[in-house]
N, C-alpha and C. Protein backbone atom coordinates (compact mmCIF):
# COMPACT_ATOMS: atom_id res chain seq x y z
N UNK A 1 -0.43 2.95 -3.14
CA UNK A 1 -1.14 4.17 -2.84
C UNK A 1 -0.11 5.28 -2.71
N UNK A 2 -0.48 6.13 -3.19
CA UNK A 2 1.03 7.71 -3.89
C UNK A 2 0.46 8.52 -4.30
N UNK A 3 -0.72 8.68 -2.96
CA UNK A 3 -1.63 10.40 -3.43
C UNK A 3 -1.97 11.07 -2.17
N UNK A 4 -1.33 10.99 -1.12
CA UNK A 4 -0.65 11.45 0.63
C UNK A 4 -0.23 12.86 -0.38
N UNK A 5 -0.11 14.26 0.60
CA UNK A 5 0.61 15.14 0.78
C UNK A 5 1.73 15.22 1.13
N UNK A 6 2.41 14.10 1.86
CA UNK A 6 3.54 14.16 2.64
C UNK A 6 3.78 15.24 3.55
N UNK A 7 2.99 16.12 4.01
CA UNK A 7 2.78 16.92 5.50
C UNK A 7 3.68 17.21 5.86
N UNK A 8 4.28 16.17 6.40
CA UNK A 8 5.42 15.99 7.37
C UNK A 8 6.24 16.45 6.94
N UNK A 9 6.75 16.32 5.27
CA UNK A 9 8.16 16.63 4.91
C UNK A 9 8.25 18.53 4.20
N UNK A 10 7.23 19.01 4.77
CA UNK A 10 7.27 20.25 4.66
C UNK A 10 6.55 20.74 2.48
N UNK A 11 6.92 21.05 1.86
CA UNK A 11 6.77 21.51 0.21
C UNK A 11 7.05 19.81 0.03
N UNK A 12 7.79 19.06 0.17
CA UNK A 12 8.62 17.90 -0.73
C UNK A 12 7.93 16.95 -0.25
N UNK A 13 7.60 16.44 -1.74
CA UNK A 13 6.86 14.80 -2.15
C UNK A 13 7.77 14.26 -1.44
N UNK A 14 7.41 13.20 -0.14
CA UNK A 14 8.71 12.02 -0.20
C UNK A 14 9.07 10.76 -0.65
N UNK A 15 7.87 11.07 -2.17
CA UNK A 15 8.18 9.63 -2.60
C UNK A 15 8.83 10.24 -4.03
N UNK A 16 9.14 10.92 -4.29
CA UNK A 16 10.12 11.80 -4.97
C UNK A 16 11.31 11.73 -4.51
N UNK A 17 12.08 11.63 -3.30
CA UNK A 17 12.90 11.56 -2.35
C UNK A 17 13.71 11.00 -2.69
N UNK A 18 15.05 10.50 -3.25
CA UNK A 18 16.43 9.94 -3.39
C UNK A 18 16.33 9.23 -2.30
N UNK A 19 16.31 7.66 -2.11
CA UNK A 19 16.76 7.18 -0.82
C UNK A 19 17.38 6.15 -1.34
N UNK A 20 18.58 5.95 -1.10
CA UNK A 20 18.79 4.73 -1.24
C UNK A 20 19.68 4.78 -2.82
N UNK A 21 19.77 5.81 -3.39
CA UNK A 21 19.86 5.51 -4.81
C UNK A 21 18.89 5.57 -6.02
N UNK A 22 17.49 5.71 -5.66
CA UNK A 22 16.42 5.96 -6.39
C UNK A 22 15.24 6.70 -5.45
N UNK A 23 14.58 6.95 -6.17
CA UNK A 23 12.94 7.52 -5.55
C UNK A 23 12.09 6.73 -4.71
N UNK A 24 12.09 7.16 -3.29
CA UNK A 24 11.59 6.08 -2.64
C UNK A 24 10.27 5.29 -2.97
N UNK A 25 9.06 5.99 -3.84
CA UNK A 25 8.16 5.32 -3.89
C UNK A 25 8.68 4.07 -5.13
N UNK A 26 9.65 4.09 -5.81
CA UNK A 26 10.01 3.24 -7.11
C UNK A 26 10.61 1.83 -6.18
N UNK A 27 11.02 1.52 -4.94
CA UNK A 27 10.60 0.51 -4.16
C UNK A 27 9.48 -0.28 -4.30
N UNK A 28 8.25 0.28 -3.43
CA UNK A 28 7.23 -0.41 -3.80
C UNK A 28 6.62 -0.81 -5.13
N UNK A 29 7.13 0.55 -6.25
CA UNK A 29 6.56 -0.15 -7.42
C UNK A 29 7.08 -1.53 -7.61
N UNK A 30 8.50 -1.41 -7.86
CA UNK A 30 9.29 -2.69 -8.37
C UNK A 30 9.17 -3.95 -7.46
N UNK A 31 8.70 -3.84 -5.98
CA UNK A 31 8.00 -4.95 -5.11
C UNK A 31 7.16 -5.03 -5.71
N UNK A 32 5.79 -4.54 -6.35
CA UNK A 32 4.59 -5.27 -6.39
C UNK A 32 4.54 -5.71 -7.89
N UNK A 33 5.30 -5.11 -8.94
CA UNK A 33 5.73 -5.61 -9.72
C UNK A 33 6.12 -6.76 -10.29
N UNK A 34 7.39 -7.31 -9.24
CA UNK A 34 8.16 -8.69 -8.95
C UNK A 34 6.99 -9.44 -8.56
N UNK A 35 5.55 -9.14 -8.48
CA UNK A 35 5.00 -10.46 -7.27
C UNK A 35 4.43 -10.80 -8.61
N UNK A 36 3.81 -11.94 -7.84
CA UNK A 36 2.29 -12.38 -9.30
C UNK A 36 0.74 -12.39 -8.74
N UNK A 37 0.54 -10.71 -9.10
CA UNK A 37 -0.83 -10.37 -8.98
C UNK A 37 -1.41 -10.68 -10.19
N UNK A 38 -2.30 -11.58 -10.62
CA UNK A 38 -2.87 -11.87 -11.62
C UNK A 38 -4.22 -11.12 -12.22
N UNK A 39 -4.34 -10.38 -10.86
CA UNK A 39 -5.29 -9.28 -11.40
C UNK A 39 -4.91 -7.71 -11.70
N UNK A 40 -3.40 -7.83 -11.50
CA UNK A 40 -2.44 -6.22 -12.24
C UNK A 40 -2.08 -5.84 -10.69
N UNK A 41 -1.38 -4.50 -11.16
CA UNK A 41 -1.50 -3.56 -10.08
C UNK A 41 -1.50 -2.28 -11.00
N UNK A 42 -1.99 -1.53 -9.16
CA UNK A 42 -2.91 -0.11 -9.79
C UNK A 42 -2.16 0.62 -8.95
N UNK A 43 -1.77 1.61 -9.38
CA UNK A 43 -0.53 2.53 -8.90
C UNK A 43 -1.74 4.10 -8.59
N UNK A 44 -1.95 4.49 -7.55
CA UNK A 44 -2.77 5.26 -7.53
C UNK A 44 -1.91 6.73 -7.26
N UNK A 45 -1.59 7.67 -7.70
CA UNK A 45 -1.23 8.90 -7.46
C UNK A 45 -1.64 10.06 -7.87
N UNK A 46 -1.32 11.01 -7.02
CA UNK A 46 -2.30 12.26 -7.26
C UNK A 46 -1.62 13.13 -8.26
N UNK A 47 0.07 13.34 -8.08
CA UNK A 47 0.76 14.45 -8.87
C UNK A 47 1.43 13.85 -10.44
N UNK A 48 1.31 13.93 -11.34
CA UNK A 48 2.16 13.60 -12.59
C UNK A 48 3.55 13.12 -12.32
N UNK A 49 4.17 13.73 -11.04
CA UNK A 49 5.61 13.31 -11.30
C UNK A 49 5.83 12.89 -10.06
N UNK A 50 5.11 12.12 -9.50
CA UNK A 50 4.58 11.24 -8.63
C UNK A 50 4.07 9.64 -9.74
N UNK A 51 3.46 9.70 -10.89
CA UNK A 51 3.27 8.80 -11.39
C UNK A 51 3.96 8.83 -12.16
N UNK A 52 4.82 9.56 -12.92
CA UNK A 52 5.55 9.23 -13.81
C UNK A 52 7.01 8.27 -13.44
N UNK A 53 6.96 7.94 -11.87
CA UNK A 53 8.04 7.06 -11.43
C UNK A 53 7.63 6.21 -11.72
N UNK A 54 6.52 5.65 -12.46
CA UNK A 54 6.17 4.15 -12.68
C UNK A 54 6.81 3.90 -14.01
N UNK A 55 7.00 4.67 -14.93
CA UNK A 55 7.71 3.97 -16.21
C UNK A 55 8.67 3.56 -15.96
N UNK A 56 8.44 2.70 -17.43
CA UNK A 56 9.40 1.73 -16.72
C UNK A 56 9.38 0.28 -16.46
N UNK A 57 8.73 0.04 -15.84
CA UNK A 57 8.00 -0.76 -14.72
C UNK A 57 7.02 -1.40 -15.05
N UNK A 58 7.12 -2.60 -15.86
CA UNK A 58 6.10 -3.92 -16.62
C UNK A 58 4.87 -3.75 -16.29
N UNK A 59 4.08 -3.81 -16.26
CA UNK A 59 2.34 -4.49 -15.46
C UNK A 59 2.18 -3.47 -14.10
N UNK A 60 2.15 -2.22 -14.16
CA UNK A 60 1.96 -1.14 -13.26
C UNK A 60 0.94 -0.46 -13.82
N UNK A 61 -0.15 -0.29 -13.64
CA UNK A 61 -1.33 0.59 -14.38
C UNK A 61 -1.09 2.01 -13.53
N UNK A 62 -1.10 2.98 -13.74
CA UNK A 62 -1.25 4.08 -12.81
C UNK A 62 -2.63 4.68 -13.11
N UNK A 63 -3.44 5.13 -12.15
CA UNK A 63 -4.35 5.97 -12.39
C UNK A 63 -4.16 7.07 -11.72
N UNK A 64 -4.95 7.82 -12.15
CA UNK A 64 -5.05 9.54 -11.35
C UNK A 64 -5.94 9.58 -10.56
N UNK A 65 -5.58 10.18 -9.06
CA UNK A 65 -6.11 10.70 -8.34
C UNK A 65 -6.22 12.30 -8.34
N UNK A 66 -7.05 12.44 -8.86
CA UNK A 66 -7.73 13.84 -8.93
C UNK A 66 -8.43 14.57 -7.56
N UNK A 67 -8.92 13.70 -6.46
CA UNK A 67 -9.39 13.96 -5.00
C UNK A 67 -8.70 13.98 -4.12
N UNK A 68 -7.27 13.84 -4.14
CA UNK A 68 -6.91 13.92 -3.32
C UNK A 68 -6.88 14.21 -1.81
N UNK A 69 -7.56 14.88 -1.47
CA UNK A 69 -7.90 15.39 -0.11
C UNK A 69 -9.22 14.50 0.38
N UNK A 70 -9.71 13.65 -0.24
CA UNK A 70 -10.69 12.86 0.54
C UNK A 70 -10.11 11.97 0.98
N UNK A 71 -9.10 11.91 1.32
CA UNK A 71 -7.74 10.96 2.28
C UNK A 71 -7.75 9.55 1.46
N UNK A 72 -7.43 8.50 2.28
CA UNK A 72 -7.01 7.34 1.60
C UNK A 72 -7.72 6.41 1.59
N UNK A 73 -9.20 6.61 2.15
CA UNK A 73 -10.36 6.30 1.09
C UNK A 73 -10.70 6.38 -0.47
N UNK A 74 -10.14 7.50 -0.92
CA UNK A 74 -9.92 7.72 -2.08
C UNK A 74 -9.17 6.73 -3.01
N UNK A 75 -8.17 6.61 -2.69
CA UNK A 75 -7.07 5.58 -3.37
C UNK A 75 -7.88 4.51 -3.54
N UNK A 76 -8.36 4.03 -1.95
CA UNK A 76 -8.65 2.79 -1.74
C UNK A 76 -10.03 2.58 -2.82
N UNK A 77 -10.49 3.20 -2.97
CA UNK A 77 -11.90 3.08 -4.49
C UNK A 77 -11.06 3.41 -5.83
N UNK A 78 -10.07 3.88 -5.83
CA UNK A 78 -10.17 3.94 -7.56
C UNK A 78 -8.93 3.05 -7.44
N UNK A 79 -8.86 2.15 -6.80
CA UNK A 79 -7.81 0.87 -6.58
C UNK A 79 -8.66 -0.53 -7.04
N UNK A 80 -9.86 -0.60 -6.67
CA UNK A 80 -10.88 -1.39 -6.56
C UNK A 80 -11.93 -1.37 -7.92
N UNK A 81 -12.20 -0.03 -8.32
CA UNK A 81 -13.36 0.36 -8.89
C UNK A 81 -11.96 0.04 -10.41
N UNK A 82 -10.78 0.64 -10.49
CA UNK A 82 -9.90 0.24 -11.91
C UNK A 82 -10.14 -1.04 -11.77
N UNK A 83 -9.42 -1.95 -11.07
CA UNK A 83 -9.69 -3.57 -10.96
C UNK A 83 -10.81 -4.27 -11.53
N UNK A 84 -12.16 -3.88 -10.94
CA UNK A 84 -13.76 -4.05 -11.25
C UNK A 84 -13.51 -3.96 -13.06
N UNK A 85 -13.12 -2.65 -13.13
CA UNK A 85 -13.32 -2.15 -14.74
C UNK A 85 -12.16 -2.99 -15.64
N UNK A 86 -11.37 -4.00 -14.96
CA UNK A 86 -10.19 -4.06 -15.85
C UNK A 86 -10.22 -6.11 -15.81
N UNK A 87 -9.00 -6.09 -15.57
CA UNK A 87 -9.28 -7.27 -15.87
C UNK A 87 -9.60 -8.73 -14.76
N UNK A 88 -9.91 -7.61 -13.76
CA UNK A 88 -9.87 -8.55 -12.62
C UNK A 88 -11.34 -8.11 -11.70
N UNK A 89 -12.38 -7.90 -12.79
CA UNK A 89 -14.11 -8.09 -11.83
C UNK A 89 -14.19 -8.94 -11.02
N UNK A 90 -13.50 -9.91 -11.09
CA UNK A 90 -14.21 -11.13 -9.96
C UNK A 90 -12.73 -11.10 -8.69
N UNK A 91 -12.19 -10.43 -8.18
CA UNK A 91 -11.29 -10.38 -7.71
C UNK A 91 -11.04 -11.15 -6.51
N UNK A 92 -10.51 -11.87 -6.04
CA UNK A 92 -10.39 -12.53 -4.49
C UNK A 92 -10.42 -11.85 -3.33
N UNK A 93 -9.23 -10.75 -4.01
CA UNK A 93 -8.58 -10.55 -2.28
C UNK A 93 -8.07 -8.96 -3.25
N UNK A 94 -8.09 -7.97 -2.19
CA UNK A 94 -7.26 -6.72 -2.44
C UNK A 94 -6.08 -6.20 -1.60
N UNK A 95 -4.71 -6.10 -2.29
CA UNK A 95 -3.68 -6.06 -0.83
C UNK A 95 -3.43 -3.87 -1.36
N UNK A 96 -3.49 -3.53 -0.12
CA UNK A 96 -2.79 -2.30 -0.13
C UNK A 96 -1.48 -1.99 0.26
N UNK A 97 -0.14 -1.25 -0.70
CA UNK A 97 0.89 -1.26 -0.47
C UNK A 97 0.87 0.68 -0.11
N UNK A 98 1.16 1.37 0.89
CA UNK A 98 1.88 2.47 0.99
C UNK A 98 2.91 2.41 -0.17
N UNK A 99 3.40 3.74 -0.45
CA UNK A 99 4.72 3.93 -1.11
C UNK A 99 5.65 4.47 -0.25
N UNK A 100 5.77 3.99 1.04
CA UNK A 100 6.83 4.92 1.39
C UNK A 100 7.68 3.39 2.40
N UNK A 101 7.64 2.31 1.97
CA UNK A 101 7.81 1.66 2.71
C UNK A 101 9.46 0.85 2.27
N UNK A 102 10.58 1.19 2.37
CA UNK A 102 11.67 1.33 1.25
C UNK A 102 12.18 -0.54 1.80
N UNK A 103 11.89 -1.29 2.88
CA UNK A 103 12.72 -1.67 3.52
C UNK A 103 11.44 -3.63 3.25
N UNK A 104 10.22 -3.46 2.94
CA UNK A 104 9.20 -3.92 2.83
C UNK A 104 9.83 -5.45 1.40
N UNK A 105 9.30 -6.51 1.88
CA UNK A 105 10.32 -7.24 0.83
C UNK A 105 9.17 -8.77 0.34
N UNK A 106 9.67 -9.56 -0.61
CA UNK A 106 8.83 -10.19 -1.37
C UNK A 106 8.55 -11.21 -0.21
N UNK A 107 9.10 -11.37 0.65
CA UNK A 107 8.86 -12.46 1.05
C UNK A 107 8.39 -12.64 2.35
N UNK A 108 7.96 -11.45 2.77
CA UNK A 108 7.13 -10.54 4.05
C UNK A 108 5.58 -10.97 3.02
N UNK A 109 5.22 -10.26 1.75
CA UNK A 109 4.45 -10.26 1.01
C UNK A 109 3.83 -11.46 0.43
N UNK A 110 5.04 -12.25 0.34
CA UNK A 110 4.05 -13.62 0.33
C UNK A 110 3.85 -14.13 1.38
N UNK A 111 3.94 -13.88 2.86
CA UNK A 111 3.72 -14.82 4.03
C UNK A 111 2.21 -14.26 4.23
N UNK A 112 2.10 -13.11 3.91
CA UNK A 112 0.27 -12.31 3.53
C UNK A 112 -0.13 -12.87 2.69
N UNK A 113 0.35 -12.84 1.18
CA UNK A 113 -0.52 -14.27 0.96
C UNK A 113 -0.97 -15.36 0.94
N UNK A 114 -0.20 -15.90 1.39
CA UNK A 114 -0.38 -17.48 1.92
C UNK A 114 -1.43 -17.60 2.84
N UNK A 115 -1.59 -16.35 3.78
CA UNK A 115 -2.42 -16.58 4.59
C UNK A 115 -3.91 -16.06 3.92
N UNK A 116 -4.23 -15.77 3.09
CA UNK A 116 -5.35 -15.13 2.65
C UNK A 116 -6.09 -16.95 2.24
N UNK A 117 -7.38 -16.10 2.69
CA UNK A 117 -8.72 -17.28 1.93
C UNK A 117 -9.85 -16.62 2.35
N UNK A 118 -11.28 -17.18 0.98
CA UNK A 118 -12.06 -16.01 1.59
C UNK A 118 -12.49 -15.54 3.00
N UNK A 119 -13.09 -14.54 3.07
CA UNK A 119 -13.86 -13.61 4.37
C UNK A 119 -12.75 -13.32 5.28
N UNK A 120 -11.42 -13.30 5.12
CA UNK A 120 -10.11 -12.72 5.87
C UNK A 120 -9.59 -11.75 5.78
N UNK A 121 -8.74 -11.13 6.30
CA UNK A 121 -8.52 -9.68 6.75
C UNK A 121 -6.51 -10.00 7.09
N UNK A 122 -5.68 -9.74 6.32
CA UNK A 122 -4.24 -10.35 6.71
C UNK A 122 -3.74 -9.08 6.97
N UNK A 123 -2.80 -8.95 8.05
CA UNK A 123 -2.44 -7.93 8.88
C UNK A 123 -1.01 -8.22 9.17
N UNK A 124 0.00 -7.45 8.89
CA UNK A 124 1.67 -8.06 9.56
C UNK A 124 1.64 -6.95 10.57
N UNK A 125 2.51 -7.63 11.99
CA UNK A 125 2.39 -6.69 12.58
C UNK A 125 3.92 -7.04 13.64
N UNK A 126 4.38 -6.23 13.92
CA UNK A 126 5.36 -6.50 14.55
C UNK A 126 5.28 -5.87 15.95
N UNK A 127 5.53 -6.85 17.22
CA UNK A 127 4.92 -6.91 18.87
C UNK A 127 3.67 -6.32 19.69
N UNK A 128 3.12 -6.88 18.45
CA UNK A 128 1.50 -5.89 18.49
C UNK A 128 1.22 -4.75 17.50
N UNK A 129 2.23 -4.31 16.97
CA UNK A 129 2.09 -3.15 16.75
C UNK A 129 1.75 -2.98 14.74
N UNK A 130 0.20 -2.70 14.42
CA UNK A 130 0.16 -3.39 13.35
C UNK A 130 0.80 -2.64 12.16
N UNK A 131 1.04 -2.96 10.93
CA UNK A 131 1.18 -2.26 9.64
C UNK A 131 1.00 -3.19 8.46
N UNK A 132 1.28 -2.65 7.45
CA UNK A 132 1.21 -2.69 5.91
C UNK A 132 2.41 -3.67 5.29
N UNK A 133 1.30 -3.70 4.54
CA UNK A 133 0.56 -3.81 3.56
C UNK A 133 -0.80 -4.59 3.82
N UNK A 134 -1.90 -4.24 4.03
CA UNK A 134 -3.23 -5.17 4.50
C UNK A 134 -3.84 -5.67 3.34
N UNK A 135 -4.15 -6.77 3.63
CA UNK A 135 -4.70 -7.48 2.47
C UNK A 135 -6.32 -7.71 3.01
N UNK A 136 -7.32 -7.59 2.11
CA UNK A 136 -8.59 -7.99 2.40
C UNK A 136 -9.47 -8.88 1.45
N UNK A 137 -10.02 -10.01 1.82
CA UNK A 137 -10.50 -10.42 0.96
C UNK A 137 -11.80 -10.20 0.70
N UNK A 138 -12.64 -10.38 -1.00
CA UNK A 138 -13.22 -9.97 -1.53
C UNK A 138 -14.93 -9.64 -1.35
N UNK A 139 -15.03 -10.71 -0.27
CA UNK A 139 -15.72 -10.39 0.35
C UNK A 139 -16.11 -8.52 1.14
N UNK A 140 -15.23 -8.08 1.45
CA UNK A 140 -15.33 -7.08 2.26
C UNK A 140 -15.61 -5.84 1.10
N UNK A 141 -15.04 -5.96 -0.48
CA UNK A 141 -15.61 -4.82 -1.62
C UNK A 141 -16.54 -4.17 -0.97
N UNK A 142 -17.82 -4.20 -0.73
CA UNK A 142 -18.63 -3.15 -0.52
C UNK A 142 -17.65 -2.27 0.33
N UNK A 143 -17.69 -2.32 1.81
CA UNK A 143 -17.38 -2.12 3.23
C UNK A 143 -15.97 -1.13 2.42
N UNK A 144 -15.35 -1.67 1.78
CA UNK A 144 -14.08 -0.81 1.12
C UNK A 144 -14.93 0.31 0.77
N UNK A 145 -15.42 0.31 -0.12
CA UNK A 145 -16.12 0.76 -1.02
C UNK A 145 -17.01 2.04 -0.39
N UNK A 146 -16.97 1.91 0.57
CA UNK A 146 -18.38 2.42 1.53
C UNK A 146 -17.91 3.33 2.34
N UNK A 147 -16.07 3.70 2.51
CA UNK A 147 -15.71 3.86 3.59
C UNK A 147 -15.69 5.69 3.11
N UNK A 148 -16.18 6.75 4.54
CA UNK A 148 -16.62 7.84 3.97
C UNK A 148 -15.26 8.76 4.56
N UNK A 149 -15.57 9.78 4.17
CA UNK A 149 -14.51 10.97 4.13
C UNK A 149 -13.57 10.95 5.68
N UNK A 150 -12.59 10.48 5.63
CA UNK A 150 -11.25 10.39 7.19
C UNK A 150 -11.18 9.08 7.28
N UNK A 151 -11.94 8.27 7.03
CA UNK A 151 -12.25 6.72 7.39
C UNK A 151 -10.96 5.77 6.51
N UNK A 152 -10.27 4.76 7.19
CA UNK A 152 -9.21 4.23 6.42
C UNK A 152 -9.87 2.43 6.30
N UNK A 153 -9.55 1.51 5.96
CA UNK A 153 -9.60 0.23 6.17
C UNK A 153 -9.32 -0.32 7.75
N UNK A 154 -8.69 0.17 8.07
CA UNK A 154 -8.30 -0.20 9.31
C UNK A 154 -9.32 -0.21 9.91
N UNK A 155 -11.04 0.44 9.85
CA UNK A 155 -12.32 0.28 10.61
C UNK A 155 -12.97 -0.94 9.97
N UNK A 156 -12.73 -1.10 9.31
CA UNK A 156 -13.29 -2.77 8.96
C UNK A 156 -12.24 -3.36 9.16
N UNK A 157 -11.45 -3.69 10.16
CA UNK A 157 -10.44 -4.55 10.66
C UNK A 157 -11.14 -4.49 11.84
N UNK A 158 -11.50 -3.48 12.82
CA UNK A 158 -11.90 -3.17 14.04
C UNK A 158 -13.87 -3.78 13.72
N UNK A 159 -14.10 -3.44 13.07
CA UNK A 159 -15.79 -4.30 12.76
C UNK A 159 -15.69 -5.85 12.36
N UNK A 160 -14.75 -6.00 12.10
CA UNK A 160 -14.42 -7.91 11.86
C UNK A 160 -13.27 -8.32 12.49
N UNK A 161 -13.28 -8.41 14.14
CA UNK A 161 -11.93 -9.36 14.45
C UNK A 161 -11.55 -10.28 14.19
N UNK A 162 -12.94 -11.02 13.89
CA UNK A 162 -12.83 -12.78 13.75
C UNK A 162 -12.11 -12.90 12.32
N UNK A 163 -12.62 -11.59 11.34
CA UNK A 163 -11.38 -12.61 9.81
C UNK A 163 -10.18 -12.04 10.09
N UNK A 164 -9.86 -11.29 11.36
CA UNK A 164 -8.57 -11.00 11.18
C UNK A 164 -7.55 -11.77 11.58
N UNK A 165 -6.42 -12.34 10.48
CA UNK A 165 -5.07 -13.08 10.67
C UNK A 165 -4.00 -12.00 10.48
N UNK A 166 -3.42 -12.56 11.62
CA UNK A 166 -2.00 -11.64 11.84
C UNK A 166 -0.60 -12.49 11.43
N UNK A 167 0.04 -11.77 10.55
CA UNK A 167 1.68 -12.26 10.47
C UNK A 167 2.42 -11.54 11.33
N UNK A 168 3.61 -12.74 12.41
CA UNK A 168 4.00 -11.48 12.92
C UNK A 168 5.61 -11.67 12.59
N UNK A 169 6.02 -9.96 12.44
CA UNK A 169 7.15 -10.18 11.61
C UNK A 169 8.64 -10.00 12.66
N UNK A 170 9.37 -10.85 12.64
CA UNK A 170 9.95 -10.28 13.84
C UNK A 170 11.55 -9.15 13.03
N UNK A 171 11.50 -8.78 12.10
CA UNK A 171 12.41 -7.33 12.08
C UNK A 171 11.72 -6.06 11.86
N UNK A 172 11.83 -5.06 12.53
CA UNK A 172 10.92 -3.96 12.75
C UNK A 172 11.44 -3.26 11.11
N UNK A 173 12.52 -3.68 10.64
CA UNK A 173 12.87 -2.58 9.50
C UNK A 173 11.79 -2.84 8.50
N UNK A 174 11.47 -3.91 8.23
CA UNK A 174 10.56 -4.28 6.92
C UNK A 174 9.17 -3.37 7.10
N UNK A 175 8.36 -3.24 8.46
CA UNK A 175 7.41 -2.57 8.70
C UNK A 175 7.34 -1.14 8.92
N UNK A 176 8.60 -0.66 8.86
CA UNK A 176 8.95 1.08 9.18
C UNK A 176 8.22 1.82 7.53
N UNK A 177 7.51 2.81 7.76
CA UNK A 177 7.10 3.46 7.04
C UNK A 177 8.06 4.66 6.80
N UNK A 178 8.31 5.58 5.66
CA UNK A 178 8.94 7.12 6.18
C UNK A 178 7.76 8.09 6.33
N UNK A 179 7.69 8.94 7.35
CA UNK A 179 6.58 9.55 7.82
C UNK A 179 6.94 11.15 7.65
N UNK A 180 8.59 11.17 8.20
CA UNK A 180 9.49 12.45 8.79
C UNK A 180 10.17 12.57 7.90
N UNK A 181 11.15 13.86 8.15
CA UNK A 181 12.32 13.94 7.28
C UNK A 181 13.24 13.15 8.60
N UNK A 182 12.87 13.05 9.80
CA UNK A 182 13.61 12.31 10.72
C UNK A 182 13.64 10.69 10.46
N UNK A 183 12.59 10.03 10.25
CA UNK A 183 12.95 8.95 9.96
C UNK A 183 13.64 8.55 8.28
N UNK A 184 13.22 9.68 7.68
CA UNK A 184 13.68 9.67 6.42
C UNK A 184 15.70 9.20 6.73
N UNK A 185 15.73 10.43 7.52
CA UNK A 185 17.46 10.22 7.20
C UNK A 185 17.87 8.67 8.42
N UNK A 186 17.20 8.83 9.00
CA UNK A 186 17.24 7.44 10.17
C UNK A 186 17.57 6.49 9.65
N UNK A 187 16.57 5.91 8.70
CA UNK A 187 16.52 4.66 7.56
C UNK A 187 17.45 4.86 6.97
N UNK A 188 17.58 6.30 6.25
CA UNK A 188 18.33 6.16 4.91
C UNK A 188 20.10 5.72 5.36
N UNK A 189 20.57 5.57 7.12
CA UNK A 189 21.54 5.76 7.06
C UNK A 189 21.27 4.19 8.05
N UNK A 190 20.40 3.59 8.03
CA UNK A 190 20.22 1.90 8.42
C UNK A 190 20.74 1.09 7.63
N UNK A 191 21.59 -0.08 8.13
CA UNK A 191 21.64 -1.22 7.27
C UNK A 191 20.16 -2.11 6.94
N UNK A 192 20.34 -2.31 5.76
CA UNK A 192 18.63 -2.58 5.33
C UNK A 192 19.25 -4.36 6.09
């Protein structure tokens, strides 16, 4: 998902951002890339040069987000509704990756999947404190699907406790998002 304003960082995309040696959102591409989603991945972004960090980059579909401002409900349907239309209608499970997550690694990502089976809800969270990448299984499509203007996934986590499984991760770096230009330079000057 790479159709956020980035607010925080004032005019500047921060998944445009040099971190590290490349563009921070080209992280997550090349994570979800490396995995084996057998039903693709869907690179959702709002600006051209925001998606044009995906070339490159094997089995990355990008679509356009043209709505941007109906928050990340938005993503979350034309993430689902490409899938439906492509090659993966009958889908299991849907995982959502942020792009801003530089530190996020394959093997955080498969301990979420492992835990997935239907009517579940997989959550990593480190000392309570939850984050991303959430995976939902396929069951829940409508309820995705349904969710209206401010509304994130995270309310069908709070309407189904019972499918919710938690990984819990014990290094806080893998779960740090960049939000700031403060945590921006924070991270960028962390040993990963």
């Amino acid at each position: 998902m790479a159709s956020g304003y980035s607010e925080r960082f004032g005019r500047q995309n921060k998944l445009l951002l040099p971190f590290r040696g490349k563009p921070l959102a080209r992280y997550t591409l090349e994570l979800a890339a490396a995995m084996d989603f057998s039903g693709g991945v869907y690179y959702i972004a709002a600006s051209d040069k925001v998606a044009a960090l995906a070339a490159g980059i094997p089995g990355i579909n990008v679509i356009k987000n043209t709505a941007p401002e109906k928050g990340l409900r938005e993503s979350v349907r034309l993430g689902i509704e490409a899938c439906g239309l492509a090659a993966c209608p009958a889908a299991d499970y849907f995982i959502f990756f942020p792009c801003d997550m530089p530190f996020l690694d394959t093997f955080t990502v498969q301990r979420i999947l492992d835990e997935r089976e239907p009517g579940c809800i997989v959550e990593p969270r480190f000392r309570e404190e939850p984050g991303n990448p959430g995976l939902f299984s396929a069951v829940f499509r409508d309820e995705l699907l349904s969710l209206k203007e401010g509304e994130t996934p995270r309310l069908i986590k709070t309407r189904h406790p019972e499918a919710l499984r938690v990984i819990e991760i014990t290094n806080p770096q893998i779960l740090r998002d960049i939000d700031d230009d403060e945590t921006f330079i924070q991270l960028h000057h962390t040993v990963k």
